[in-house]
PDB file of N, CA and C in Angstrom:
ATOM      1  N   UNK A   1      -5.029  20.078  -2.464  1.00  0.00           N
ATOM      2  CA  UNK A   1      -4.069  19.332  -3.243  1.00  0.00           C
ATOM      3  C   UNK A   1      -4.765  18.092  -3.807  1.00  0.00           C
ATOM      4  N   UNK A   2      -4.541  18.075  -5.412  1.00  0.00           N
ATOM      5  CA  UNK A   2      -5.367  16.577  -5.919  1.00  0.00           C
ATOM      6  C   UNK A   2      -4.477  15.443  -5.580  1.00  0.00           C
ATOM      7  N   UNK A   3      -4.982  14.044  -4.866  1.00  0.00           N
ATOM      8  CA  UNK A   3      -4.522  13.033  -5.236  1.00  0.00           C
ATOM      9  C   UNK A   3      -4.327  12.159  -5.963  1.00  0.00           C
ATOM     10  N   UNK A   4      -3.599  10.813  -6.208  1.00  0.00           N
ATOM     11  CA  UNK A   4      -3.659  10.242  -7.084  1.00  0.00           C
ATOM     12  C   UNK A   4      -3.836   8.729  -6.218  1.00  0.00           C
ATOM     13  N   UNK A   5      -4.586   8.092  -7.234  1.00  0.00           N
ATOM     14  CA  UNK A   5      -4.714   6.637  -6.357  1.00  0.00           C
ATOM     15  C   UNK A   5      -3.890   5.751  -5.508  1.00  0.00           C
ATOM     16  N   UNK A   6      -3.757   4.659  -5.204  1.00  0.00           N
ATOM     17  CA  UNK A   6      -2.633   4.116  -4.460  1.00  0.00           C
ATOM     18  C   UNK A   6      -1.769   3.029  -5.240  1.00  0.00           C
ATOM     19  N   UNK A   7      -2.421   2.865  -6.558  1.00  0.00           N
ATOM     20  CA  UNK A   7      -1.503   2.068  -7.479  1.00  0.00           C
ATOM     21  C   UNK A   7       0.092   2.862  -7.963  1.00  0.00           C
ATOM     22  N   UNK A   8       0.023   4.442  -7.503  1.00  0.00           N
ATOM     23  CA  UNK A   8       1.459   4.818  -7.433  1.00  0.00           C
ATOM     24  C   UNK A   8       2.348   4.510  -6.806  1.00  0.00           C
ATOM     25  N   UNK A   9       1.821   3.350  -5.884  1.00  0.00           N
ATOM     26  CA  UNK A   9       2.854   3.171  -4.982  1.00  0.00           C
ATOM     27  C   UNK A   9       3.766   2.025  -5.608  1.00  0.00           C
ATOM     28  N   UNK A  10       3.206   1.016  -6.896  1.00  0.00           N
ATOM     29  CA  UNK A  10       3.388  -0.010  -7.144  1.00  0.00           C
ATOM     30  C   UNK A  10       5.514   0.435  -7.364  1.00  0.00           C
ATOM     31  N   UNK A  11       5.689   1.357  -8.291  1.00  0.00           N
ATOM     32  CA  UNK A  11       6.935   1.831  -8.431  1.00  0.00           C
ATOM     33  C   UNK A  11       8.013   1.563  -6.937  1.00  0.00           C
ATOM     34  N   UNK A  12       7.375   2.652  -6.569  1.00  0.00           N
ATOM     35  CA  UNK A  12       8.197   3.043  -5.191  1.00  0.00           C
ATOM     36  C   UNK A  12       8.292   1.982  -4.173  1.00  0.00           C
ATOM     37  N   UNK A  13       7.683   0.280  -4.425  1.00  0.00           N
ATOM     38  CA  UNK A  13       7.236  -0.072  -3.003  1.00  0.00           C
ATOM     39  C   UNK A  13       8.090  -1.131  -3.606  1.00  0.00           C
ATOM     40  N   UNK A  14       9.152  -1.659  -5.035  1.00  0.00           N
ATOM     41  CA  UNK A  14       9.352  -2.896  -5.351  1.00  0.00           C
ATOM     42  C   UNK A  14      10.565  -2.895  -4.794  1.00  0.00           C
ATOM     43  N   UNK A  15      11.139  -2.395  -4.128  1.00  0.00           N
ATOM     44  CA  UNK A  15      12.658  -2.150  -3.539  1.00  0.00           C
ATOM     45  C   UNK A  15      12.063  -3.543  -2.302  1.00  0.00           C
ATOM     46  N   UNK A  16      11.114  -2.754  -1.387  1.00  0.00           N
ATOM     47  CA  UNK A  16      10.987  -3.599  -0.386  1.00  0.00           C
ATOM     48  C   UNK A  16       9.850  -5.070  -0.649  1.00  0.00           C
ATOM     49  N   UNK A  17       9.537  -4.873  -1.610  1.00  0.00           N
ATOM     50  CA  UNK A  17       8.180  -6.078  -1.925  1.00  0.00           C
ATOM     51  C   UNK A  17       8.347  -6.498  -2.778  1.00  0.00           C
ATOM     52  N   UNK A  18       8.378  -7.893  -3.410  1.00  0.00           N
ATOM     53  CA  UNK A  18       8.684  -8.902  -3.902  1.00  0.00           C
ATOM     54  C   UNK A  18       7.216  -9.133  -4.282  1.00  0.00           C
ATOM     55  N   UNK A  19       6.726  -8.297  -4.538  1.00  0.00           N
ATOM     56  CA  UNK A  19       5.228  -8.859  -5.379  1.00  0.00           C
ATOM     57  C   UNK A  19       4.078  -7.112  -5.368  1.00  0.00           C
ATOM     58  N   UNK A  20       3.391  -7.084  -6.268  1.00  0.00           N
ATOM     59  CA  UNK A  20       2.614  -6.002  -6.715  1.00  0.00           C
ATOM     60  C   UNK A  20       2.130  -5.297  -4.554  1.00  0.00           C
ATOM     61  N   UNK A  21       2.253  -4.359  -4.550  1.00  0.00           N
ATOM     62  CA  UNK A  21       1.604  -3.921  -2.981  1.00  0.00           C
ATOM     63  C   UNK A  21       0.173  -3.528  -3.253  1.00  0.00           C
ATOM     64  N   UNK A  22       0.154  -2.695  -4.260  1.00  0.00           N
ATOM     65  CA  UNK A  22      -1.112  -2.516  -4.740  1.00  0.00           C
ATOM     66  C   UNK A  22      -2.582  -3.077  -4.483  1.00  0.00           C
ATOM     67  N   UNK A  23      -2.659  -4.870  -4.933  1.00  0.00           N
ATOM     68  CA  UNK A  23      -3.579  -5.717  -4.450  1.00  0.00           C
ATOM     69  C   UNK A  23      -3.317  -6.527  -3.138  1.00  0.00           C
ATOM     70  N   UNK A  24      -2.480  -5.857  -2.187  1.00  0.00           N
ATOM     71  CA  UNK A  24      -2.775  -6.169  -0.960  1.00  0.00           C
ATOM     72  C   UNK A  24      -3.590  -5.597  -0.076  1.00  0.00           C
ATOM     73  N   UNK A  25      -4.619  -6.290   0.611  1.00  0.00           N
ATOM     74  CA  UNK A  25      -5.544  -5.663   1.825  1.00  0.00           C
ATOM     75  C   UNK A  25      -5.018  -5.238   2.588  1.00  0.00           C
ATOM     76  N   UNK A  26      -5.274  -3.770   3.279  1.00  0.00           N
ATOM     77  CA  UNK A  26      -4.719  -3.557   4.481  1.00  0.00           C
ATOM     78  C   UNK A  26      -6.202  -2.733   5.181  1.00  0.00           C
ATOM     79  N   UNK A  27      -5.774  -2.780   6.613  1.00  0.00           N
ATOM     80  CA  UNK A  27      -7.078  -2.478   7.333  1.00  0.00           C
ATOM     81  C   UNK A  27      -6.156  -0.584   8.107  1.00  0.00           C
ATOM     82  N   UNK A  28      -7.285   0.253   7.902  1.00  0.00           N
ATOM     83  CA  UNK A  28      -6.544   1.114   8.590  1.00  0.00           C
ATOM     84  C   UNK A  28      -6.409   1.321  10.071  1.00  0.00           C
ATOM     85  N   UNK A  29      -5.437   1.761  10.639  1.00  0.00           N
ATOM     86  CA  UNK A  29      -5.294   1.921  12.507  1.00  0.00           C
ATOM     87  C   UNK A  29      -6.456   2.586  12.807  1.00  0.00           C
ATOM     88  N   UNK A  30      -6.768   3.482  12.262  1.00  0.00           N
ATOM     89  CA  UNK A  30      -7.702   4.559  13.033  1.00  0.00           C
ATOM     90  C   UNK A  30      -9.009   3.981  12.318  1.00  0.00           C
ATOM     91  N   UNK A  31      -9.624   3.855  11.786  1.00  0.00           N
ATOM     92  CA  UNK A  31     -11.173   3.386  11.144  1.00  0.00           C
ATOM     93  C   UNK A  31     -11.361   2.619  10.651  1.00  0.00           C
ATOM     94  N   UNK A  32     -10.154   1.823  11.191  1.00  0.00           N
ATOM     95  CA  UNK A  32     -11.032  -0.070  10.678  1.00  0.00           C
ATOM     96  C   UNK A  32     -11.113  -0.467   9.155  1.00  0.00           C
ATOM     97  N   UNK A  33     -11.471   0.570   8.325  1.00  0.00           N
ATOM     98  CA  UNK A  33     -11.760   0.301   7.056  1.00  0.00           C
ATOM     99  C   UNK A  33     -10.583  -0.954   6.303  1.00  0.00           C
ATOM    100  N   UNK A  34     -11.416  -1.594   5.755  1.00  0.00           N
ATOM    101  CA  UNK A  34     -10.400  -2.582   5.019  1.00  0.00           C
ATOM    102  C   UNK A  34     -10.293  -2.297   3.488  1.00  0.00           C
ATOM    103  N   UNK A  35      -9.533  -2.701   2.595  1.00  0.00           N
ATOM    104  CA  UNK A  35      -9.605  -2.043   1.115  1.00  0.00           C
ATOM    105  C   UNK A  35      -7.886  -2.652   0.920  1.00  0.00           C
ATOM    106  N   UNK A  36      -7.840  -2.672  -0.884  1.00  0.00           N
ATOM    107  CA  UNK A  36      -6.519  -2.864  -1.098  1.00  0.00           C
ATOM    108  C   UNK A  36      -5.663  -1.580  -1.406  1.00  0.00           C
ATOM    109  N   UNK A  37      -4.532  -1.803  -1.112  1.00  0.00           N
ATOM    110  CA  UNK A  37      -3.553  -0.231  -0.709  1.00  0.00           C
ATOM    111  C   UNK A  37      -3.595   0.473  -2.403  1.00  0.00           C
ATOM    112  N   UNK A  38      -4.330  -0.199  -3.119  1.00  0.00           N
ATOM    113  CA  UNK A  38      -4.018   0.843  -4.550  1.00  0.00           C
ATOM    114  C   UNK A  38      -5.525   1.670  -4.040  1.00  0.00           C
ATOM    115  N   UNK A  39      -6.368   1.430  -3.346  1.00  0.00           N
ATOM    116  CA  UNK A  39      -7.759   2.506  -3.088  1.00  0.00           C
ATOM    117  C   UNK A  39      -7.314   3.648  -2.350  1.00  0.00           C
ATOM    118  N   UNK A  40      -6.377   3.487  -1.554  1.00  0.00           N
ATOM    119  CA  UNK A  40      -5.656   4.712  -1.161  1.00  0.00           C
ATOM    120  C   UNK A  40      -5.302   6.260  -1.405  1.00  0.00           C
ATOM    121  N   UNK A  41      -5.476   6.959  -1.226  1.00  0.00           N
ATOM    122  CA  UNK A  41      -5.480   8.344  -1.781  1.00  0.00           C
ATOM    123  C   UNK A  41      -4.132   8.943  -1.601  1.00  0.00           C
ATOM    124  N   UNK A  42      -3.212   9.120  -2.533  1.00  0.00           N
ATOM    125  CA  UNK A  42      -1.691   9.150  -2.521  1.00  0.00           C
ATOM    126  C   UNK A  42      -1.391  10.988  -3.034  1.00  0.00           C
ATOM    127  N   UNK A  43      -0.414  11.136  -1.715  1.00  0.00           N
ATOM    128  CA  UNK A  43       0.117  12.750  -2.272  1.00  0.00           C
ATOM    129  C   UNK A  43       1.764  12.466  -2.832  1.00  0.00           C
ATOM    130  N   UNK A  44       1.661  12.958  -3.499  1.00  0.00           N
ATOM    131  CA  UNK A  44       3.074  12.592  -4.159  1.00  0.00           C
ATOM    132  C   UNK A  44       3.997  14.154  -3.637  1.00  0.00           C
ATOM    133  N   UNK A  45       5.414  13.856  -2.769  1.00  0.00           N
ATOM    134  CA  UNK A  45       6.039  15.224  -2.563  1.00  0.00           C
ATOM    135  C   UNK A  45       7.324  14.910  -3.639  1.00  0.00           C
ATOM    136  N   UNK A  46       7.728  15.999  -3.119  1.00  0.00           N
ATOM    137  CA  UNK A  46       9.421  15.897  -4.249  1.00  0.00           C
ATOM    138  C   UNK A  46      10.235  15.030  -3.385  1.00  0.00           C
ATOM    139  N   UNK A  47       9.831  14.605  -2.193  1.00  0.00           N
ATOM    140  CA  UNK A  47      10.388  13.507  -1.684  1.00  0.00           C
ATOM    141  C   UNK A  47      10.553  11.810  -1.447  1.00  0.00           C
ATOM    142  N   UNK A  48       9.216  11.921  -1.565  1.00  0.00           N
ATOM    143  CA  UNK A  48       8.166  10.431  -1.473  1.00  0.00           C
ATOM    144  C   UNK A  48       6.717  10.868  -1.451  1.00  0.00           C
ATOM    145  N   UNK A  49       6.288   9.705  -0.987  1.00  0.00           N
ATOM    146  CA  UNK A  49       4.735   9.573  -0.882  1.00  0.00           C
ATOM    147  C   UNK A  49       4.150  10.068   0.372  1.00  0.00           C
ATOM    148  N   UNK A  50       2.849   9.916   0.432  1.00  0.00           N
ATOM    149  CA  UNK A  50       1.879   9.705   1.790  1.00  0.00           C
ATOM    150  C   UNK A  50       0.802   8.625   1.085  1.00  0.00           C
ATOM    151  N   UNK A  51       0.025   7.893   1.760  1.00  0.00           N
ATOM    152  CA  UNK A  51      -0.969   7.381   1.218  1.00  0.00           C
ATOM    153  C   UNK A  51      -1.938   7.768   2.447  1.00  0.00           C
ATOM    154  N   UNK A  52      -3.046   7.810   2.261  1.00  0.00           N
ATOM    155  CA  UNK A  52      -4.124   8.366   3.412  1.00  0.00           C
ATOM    156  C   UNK A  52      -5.397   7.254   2.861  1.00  0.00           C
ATOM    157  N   UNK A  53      -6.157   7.050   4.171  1.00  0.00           N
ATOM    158  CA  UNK A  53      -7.351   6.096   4.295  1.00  0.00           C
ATOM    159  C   UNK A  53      -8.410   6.553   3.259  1.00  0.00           C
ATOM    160  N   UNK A  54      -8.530   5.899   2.601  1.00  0.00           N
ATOM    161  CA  UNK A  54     -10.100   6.458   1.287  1.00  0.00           C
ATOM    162  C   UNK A  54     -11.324   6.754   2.060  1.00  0.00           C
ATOM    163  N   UNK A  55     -11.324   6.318   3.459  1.00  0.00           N
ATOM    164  CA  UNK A  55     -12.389   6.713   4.351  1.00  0.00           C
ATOM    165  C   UNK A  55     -12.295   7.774   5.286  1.00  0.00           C
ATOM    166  N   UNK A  56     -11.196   7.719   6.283  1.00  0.00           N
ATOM    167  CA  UNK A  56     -11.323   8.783   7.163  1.00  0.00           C
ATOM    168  C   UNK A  56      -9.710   9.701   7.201  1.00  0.00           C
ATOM    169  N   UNK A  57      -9.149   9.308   5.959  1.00  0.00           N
ATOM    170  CA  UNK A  57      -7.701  10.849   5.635  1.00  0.00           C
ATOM    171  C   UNK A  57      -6.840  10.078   6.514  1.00  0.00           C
ATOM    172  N   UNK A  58      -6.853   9.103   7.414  1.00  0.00           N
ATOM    173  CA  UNK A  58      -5.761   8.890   8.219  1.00  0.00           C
ATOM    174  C   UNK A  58      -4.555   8.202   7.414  1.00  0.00           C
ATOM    175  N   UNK A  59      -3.139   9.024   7.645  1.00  0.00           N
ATOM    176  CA  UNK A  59      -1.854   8.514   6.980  1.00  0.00           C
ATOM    177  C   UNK A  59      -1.876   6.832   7.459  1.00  0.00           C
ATOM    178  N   UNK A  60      -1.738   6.529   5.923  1.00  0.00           N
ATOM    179  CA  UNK A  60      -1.029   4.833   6.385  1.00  0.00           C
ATOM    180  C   UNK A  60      -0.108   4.268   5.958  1.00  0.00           C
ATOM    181  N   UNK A  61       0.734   5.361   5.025  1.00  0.00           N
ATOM    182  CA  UNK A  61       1.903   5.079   5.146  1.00  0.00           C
ATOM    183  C   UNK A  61       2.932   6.294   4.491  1.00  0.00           C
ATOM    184  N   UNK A  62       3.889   5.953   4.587  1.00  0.00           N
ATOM    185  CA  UNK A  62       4.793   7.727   4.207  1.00  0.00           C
ATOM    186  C   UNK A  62       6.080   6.572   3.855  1.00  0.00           C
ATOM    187  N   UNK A  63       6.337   7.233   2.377  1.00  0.00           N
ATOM    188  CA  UNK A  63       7.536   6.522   1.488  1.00  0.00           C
ATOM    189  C   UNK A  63       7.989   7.930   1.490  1.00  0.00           C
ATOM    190  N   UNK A  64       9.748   7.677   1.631  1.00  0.00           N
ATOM    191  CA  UNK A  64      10.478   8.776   2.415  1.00  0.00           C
ATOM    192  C   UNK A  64      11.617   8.913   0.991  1.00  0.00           C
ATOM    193  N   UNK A  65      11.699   9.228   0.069  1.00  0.00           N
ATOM    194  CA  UNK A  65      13.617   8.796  -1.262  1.00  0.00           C
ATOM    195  C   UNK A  65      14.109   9.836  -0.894  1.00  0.00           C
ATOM    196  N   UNK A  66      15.414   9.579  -0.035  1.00  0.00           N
ATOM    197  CA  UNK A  66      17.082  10.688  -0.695  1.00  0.00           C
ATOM    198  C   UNK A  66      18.274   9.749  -0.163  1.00  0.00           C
ATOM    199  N   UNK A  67      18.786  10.160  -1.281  1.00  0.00           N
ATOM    200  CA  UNK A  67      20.315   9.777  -0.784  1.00  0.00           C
ATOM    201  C   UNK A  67      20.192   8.160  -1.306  1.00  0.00           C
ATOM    202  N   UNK A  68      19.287   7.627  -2.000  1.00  0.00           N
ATOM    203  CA  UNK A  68      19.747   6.513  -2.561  1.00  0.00           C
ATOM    204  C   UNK A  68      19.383   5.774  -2.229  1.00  0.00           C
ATOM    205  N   UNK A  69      18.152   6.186  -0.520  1.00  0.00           N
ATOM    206  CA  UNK A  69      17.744   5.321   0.255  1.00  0.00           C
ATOM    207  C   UNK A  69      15.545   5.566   0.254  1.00  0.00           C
ATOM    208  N   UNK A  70      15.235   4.677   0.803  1.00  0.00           N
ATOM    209  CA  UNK A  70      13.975   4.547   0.701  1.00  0.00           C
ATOM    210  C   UNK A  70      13.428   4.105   1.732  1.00  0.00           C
ATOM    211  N   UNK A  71      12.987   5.118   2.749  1.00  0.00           N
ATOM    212  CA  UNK A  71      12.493   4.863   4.103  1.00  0.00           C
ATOM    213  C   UNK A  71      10.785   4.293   4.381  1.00  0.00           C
ATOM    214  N   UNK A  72      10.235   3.213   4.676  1.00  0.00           N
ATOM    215  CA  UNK A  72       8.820   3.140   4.628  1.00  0.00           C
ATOM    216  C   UNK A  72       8.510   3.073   6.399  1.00  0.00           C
ATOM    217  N   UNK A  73       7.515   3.617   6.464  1.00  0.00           N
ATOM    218  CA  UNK A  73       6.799   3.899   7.583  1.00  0.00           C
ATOM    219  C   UNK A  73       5.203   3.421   7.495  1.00  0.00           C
ATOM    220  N   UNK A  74       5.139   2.024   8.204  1.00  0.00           N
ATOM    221  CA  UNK A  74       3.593   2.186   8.031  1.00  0.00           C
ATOM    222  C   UNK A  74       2.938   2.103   9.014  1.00  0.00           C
ATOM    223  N   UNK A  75       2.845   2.833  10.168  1.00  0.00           N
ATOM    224  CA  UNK A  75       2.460   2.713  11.441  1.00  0.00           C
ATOM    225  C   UNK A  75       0.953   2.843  11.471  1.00  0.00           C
ATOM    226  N   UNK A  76       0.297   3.374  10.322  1.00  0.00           N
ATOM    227  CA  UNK A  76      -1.653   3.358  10.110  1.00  0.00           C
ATOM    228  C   UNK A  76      -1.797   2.550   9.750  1.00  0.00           C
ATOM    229  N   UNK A  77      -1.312   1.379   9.659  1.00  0.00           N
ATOM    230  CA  UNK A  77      -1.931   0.401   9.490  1.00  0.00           C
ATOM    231  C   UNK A  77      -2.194  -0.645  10.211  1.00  0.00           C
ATOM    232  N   UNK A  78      -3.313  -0.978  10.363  1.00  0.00           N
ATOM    233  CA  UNK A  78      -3.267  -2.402  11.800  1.00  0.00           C
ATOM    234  C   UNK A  78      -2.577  -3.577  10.996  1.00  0.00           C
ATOM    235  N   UNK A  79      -2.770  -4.412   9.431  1.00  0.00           N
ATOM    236  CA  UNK A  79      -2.235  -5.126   9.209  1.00  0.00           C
ATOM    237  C   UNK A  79      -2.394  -5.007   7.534  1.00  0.00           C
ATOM    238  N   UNK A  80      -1.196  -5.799   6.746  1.00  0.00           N
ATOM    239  CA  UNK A  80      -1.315  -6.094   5.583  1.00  0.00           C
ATOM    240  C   UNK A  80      -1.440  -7.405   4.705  1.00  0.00           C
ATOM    241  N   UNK A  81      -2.641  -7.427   4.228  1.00  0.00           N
ATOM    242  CA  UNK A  81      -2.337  -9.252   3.855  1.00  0.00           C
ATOM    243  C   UNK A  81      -2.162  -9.523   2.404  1.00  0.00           C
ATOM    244  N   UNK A  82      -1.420 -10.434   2.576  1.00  0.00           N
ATOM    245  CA  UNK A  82      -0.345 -10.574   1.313  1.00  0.00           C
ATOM    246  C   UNK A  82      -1.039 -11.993   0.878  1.00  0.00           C
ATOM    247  N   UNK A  83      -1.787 -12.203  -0.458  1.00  0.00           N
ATOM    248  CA  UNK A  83      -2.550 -13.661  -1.220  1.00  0.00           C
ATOM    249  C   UNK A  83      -0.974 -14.102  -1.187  1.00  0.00           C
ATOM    250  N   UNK A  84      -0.970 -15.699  -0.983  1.00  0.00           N
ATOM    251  CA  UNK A  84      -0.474 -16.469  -1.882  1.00  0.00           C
ATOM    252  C   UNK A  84      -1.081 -16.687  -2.803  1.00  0.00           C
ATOM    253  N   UNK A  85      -0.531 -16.302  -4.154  1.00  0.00           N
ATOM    254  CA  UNK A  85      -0.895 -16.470  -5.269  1.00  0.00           C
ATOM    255  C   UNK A  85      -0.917 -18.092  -5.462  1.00  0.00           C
ATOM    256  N   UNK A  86       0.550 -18.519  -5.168  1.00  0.00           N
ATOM    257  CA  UNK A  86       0.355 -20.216  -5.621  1.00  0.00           C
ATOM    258  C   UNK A  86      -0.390 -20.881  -5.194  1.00  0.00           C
ATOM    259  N   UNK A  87      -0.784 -20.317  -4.445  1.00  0.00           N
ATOM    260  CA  UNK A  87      -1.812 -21.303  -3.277  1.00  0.00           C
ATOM    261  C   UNK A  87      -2.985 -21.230  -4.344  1.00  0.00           C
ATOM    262  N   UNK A  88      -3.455 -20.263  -4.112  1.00  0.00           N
ATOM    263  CA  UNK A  88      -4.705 -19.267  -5.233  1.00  0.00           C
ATOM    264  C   UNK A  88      -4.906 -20.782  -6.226  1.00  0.00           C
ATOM    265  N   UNK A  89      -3.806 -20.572  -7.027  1.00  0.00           N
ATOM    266  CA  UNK A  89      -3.551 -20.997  -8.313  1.00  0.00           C
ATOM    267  C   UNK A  89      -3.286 -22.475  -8.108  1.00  0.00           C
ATOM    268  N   UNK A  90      -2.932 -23.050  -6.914  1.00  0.00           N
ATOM    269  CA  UNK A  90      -3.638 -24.751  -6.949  1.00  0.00           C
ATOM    270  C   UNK A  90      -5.164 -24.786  -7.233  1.00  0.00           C
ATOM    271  N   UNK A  91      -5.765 -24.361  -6.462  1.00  0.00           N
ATOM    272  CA  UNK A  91      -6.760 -24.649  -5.838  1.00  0.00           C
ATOM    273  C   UNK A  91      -7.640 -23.956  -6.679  1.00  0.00           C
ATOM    274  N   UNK A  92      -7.359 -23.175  -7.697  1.00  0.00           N
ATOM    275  CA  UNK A  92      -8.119 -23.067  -8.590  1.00  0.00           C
ATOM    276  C   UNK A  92      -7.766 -24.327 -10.044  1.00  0.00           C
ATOM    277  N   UNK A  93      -6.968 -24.552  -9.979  1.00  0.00           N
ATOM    278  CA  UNK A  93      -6.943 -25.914 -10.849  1.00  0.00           C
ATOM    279  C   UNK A  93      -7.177 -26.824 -10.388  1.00  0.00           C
ATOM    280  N   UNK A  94      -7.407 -26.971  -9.519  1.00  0.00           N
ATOM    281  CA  UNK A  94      -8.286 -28.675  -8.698  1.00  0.00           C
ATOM    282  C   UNK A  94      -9.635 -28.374  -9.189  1.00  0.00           C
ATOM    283  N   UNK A  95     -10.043 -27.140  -9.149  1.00  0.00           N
ATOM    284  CA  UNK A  95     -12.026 -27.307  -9.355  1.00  0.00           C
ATOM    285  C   UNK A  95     -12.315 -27.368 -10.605  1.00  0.00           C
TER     286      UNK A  95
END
């Protein structure tokens, strides 16, 4: 089955995220690997998603749609880190 990158998730993920998921780092549970969730290797079902590790296939997360509802599961993942942008964006106008 071909995948598609992990920037598909940007759609499906704005219900629960209040900012792009895409350019967030996440590290995977099983192989450590760090990367932002659009490097992800995404199967798209007639239901939702899967996203799997660009390194070792391990699921890191499963987007679930029926009924109106949108279930996320991200138990492969050890953590996700989210930039403050504003922060970013002081501190690049101070220099």
């Amino acid at each position: 089955m071909d995948h598609l990158d992990g920037n598909v998730l940007a759609g499906p993920s704005t219900d629960l995220f209040a900012f792009d998921p895409t350019t967030t780092q996440c590290q995977c549970q099983s192989c450590a690997d760090i990367a932002t969730l659009g490097q992800a290797m995404v199967y798209g079902q007639p239901m939702g998603f899967v996203a799997r590790c660009r390194k070792c296939d391990n699921i890191l997360i499963v987007i679930v749609e029926r009924a109106g509802q949108k279930s996320f599961n991200m138990r492969g993942l050890r953590w996700l880190r989210i930039a403050d942008h504003a922060r970013n964006d002081r501190i690049s106008a101070e220099d």
